[in-house]
N, C-alpha and C. Protein backbone atom coordinates (compact mmCIF):
# COMPACT_ATOMS: atom_id res chain seq x y z
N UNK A 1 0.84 -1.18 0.00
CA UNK A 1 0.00 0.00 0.00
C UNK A 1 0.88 1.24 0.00
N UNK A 2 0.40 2.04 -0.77
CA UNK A 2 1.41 3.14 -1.03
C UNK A 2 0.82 4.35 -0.11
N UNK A 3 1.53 5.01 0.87
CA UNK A 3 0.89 6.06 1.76
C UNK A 3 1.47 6.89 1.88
N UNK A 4 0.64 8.47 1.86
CA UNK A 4 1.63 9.63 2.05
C UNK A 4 2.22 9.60 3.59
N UNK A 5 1.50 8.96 4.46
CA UNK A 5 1.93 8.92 5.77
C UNK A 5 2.36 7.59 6.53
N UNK A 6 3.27 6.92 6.23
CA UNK A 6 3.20 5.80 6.80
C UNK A 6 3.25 5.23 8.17
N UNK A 7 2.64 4.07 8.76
CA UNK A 7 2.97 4.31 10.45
C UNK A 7 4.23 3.76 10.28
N UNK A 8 4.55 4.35 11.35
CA UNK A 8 5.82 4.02 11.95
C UNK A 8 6.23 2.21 12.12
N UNK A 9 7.06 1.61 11.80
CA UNK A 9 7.43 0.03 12.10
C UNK A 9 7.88 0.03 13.49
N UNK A 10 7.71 -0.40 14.32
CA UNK A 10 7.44 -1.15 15.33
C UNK A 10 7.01 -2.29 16.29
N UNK A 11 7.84 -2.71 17.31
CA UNK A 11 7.38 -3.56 17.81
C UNK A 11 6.41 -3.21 19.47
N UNK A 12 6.42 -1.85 19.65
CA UNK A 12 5.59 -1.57 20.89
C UNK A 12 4.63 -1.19 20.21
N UNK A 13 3.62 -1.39 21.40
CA UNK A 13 1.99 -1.20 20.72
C UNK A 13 1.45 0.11 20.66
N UNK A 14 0.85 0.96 19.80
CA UNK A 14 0.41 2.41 19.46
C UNK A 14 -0.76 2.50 20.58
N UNK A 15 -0.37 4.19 21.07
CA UNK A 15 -1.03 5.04 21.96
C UNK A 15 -0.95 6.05 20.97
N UNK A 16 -2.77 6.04 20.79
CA UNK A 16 -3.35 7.33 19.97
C UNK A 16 -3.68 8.43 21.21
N UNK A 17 -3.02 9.64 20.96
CA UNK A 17 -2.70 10.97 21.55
C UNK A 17 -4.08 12.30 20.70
N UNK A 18 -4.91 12.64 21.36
CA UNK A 18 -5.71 13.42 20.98
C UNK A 18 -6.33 14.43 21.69
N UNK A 19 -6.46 15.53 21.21
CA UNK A 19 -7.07 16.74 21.81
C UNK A 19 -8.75 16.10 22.22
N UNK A 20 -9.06 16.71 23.84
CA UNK A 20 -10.43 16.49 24.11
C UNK A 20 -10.68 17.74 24.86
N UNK A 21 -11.80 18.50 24.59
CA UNK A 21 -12.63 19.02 25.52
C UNK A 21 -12.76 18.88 26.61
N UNK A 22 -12.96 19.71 27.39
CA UNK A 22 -13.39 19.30 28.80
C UNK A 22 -14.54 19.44 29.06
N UNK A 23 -15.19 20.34 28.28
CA UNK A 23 -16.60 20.33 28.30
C UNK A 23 -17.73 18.63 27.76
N UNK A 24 -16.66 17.70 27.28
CA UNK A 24 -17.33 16.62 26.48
C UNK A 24 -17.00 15.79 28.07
N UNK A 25 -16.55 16.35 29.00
CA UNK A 25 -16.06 14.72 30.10
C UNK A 25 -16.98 14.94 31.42
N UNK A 26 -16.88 13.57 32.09
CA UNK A 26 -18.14 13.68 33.07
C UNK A 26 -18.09 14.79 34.06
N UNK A 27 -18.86 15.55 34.68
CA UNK A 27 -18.90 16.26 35.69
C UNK A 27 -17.74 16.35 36.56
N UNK A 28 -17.65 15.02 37.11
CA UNK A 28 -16.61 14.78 38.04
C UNK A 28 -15.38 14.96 38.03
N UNK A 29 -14.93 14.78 36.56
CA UNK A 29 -13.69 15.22 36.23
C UNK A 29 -13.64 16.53 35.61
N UNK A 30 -14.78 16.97 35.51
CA UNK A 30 -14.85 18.24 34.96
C UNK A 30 -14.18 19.68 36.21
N UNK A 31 -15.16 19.11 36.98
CA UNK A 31 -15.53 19.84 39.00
C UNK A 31 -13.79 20.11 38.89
N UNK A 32 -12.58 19.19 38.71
CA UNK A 32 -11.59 19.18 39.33
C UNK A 32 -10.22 20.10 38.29
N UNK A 33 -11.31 20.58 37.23
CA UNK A 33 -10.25 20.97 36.33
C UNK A 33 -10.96 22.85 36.10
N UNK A 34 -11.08 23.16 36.92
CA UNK A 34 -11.47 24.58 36.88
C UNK A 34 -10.49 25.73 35.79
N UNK A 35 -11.20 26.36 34.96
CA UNK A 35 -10.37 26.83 33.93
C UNK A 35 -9.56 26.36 32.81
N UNK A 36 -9.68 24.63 33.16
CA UNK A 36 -9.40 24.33 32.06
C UNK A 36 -10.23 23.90 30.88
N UNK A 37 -9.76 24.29 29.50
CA UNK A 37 -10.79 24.17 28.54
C UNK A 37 -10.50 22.83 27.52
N UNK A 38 -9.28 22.25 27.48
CA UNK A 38 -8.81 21.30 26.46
C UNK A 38 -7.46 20.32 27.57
N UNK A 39 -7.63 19.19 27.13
CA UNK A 39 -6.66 17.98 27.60
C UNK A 39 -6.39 17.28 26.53
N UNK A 40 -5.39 16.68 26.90
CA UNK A 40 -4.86 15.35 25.82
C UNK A 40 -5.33 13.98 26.09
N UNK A 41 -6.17 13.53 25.60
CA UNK A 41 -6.56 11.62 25.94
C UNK A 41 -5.21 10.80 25.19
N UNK A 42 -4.89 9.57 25.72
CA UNK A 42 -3.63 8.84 25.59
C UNK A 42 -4.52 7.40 25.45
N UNK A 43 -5.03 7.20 24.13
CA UNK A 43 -5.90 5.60 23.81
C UNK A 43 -4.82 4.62 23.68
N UNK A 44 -5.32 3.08 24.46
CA UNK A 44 -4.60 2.05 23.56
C UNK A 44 -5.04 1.96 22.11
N UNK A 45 -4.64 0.80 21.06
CA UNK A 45 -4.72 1.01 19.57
C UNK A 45 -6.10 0.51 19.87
N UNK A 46 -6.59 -0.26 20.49
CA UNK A 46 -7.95 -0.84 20.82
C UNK A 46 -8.44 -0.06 21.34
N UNK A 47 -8.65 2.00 21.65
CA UNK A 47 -9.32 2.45 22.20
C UNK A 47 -9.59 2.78 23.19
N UNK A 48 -9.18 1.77 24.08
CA UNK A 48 -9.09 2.18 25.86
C UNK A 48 -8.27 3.28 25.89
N UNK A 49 -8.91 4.22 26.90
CA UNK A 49 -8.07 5.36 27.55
C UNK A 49 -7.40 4.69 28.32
N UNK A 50 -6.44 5.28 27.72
CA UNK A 50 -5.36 5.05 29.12
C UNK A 50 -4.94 5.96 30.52
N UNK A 51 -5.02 8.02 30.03
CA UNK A 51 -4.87 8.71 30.47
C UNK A 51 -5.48 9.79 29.62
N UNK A 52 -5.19 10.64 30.71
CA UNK A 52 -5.74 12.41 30.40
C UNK A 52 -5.00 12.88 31.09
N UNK A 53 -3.82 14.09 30.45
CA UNK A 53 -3.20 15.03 30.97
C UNK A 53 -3.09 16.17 30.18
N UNK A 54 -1.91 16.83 30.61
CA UNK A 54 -2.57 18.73 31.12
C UNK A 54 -1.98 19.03 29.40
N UNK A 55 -0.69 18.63 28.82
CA UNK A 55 -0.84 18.97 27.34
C UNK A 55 -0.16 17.92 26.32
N UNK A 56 -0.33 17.99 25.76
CA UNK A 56 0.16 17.06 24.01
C UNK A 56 1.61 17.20 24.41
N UNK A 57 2.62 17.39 24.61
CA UNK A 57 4.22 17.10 24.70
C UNK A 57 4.08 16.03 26.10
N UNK A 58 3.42 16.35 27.38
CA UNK A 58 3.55 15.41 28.47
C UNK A 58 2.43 13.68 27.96
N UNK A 59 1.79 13.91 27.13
CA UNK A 59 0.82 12.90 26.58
C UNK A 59 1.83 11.84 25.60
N UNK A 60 2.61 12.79 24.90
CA UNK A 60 3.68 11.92 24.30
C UNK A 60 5.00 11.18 24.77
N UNK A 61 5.12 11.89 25.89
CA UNK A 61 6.09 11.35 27.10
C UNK A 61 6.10 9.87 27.65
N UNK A 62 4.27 10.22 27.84
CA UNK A 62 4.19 9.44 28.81
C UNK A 62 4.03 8.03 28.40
N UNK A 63 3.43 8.35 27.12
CA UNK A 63 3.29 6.80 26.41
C UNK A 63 4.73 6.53 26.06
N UNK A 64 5.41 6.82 25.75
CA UNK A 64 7.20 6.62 25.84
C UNK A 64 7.11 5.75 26.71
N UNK A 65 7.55 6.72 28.11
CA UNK A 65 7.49 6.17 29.17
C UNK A 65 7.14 4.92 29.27
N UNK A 66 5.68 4.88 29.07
CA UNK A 66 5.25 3.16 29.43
C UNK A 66 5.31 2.31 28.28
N UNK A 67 6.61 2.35 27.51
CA UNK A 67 6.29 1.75 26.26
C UNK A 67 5.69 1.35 25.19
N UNK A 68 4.35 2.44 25.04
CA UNK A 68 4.05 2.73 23.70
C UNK A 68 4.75 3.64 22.43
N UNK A 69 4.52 3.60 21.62
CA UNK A 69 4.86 4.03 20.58
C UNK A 69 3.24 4.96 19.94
N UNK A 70 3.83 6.54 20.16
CA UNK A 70 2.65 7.48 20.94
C UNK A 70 2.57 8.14 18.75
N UNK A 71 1.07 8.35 18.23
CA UNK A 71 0.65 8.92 16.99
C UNK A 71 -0.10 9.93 17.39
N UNK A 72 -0.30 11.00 16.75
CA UNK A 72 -1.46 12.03 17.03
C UNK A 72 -2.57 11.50 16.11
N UNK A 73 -3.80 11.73 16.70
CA UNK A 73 -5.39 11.52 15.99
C UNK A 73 -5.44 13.11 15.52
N UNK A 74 -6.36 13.48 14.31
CA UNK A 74 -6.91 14.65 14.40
C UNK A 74 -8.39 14.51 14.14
């Protein structure tokens, strides 16, 4: 398959990195983030969240960190 973007080859498993609202998340986590308007979600490739933090450079870290191999969604 010929792609302008290809993924990356790898053997650790992809953490999709994406901008979320805070206005889209439950109350509860909403209550605790006063003033804030946007976070980064950190999915396994299957979708599970893994995390939510404060911006897109610490979101890419962190999946490092725990041995993913971190893509941006848009």
């Amino acid at each position: 398959m010929d792609s302008k973007y290809p993924i990356p080859s790898t053997t650790r498993p992809i953490a999709y990195v994406r901008a979320v609202q805070t206005a889209s998340l439950p109350e509860e986590i909403r209550a605790q983030l006063p003033g804030v308007s946007q976070l980064y979600a950190v999915h396994h490739e299957e979708g599970e969240q893994l995390a939510l933090v404060a911006d897109r450079t610490m979101a890419f870290v962190m999946a490092r960190q725990n041995d993913y191999e971190p893509v941006s969604v848009h």
